[in-house]
C-alpha atoms as a PDB file:
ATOM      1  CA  UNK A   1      38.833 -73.014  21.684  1.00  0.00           C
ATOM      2  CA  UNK A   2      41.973 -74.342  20.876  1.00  0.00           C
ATOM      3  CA  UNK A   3      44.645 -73.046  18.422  1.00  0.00           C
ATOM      4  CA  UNK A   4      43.584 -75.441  15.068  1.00  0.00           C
ATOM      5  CA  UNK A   5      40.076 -74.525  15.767  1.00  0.00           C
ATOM      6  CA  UNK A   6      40.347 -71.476  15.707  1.00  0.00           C
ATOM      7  CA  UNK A   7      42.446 -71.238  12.899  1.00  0.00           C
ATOM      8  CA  UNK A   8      40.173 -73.715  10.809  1.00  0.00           C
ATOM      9  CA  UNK A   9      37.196 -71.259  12.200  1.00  0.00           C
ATOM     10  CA  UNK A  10      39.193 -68.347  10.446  1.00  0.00           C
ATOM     11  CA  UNK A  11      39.780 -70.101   7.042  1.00  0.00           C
ATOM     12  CA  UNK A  12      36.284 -71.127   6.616  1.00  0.00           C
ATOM     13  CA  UNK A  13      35.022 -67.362   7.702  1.00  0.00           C
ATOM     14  CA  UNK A  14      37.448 -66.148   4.966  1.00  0.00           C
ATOM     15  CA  UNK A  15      36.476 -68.484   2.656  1.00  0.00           C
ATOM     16  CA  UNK A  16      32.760 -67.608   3.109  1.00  0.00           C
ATOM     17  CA  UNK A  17      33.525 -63.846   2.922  1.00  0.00           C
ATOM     18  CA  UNK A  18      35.382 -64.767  -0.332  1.00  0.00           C
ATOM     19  CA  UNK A  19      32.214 -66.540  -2.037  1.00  0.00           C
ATOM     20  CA  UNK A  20      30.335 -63.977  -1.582  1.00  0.00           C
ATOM     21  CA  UNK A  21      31.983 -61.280  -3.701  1.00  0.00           C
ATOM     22  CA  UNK A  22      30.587 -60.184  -6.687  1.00  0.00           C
ATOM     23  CA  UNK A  23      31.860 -58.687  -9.705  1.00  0.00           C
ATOM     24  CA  UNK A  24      31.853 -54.895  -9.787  1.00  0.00           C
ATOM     25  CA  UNK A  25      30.041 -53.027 -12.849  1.00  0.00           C
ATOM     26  CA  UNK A  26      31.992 -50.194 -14.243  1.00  0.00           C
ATOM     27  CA  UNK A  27      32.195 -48.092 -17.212  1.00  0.00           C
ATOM     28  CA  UNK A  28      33.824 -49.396 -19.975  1.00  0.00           C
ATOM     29  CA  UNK A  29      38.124 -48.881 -20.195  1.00  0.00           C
ATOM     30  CA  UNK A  30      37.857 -47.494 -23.702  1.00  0.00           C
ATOM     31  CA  UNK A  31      38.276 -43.281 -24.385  1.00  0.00           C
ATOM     32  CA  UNK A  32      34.960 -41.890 -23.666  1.00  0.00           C
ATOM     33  CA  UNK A  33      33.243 -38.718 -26.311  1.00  0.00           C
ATOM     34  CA  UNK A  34      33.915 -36.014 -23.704  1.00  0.00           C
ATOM     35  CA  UNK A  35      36.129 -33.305 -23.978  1.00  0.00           C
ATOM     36  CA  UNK A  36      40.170 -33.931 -23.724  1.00  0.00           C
ATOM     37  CA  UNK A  37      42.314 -33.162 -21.184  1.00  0.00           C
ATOM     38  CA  UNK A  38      42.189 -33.220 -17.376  1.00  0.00           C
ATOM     39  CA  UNK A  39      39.074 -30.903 -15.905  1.00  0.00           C
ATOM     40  CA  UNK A  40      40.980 -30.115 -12.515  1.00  0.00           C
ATOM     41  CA  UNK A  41      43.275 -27.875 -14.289  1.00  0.00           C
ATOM     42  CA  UNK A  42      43.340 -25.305 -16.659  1.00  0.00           C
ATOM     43  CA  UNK A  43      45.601 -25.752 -18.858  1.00  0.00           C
ATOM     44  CA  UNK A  44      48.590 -26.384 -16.799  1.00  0.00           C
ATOM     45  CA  UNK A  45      48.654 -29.970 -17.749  1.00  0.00           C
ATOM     46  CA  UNK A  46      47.436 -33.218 -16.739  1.00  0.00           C
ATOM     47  CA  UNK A  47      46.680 -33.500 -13.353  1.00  0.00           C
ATOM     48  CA  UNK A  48      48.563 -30.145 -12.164  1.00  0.00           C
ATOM     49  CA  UNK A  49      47.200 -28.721  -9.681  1.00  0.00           C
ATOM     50  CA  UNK A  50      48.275 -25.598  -7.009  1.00  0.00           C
ATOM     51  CA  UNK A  51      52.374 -24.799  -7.170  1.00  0.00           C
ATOM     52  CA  UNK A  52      54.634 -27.422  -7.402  1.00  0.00           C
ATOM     53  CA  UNK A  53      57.371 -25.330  -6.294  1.00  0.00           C
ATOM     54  CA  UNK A  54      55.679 -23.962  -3.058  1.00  0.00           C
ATOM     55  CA  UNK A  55      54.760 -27.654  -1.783  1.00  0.00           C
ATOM     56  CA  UNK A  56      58.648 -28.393  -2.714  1.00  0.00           C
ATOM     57  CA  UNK A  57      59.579 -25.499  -0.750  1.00  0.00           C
ATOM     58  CA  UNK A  58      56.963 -26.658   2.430  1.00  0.00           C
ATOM     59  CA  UNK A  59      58.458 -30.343   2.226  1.00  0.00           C
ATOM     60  CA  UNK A  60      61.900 -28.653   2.669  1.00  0.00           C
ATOM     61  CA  UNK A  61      60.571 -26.152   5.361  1.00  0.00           C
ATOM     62  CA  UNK A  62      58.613 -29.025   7.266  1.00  0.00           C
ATOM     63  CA  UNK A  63      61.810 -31.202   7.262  1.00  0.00           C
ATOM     64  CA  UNK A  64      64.351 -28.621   8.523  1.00  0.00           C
ATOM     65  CA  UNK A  65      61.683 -27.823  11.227  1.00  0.00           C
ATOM     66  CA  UNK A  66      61.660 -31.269  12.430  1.00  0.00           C
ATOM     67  CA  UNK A  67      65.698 -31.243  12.464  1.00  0.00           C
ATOM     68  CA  UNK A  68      65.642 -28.203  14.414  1.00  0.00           C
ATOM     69  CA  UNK A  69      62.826 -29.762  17.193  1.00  0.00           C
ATOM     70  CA  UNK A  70      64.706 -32.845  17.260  1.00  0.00           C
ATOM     71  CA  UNK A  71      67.871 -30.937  17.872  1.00  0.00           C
ATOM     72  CA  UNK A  72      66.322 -28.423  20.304  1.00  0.00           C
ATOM     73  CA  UNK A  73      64.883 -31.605  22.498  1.00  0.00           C
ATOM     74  CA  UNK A  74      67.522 -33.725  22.548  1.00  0.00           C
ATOM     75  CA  UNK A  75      69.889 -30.649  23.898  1.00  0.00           C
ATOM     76  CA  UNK A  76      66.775 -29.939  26.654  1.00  0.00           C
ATOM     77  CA  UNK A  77      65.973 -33.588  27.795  1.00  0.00           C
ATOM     78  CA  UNK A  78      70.228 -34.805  28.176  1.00  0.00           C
ATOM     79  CA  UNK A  79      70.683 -35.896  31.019  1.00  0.00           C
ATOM     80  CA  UNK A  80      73.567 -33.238  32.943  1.00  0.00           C
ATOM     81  CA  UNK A  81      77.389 -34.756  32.948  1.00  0.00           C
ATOM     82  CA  UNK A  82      79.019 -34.872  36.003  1.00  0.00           C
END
């Protein structure tokens, strides 16, 4: 199979995959009648959820960790001068 045939073999795939799609059905975008506010959390705002500050404080921990390995195997793996 040469290049153009394959290539016109992939359009007319894609274009058969295309004319087969149908439209989703979904609720409507409007406000619905149930109760305000975001379920997941109680209170604490929308969409709040665990401690903001201790996943802060991981991201920080994670990244100095990775520092510290990179450090640590660059220093073990050098090769010896000399």
């Amino acid at each position: 199979m040469t290049l153009r045939a394959a290539t016109v073999a992939a359009i007319v795939a894609a274009a058969g995959c295309l004319a087969t799609v149908a439209t989703a059905l979904a609720a409507s975008p409007g406000p619905s009648a149930a109760a305000s506010g975001d379920p997941r959390s109680a209170g604490q705002g929308p969409g709040l959820m665990g401690d903001p500050a201790f996943a802060v404080v991981a991201v920080v921990a994670i990244g100095l960790g990775a520092v510290v390995l990179t450090l640590v195997w660059v220093r073990l793996t050098a090769p010896s001068r000399g």
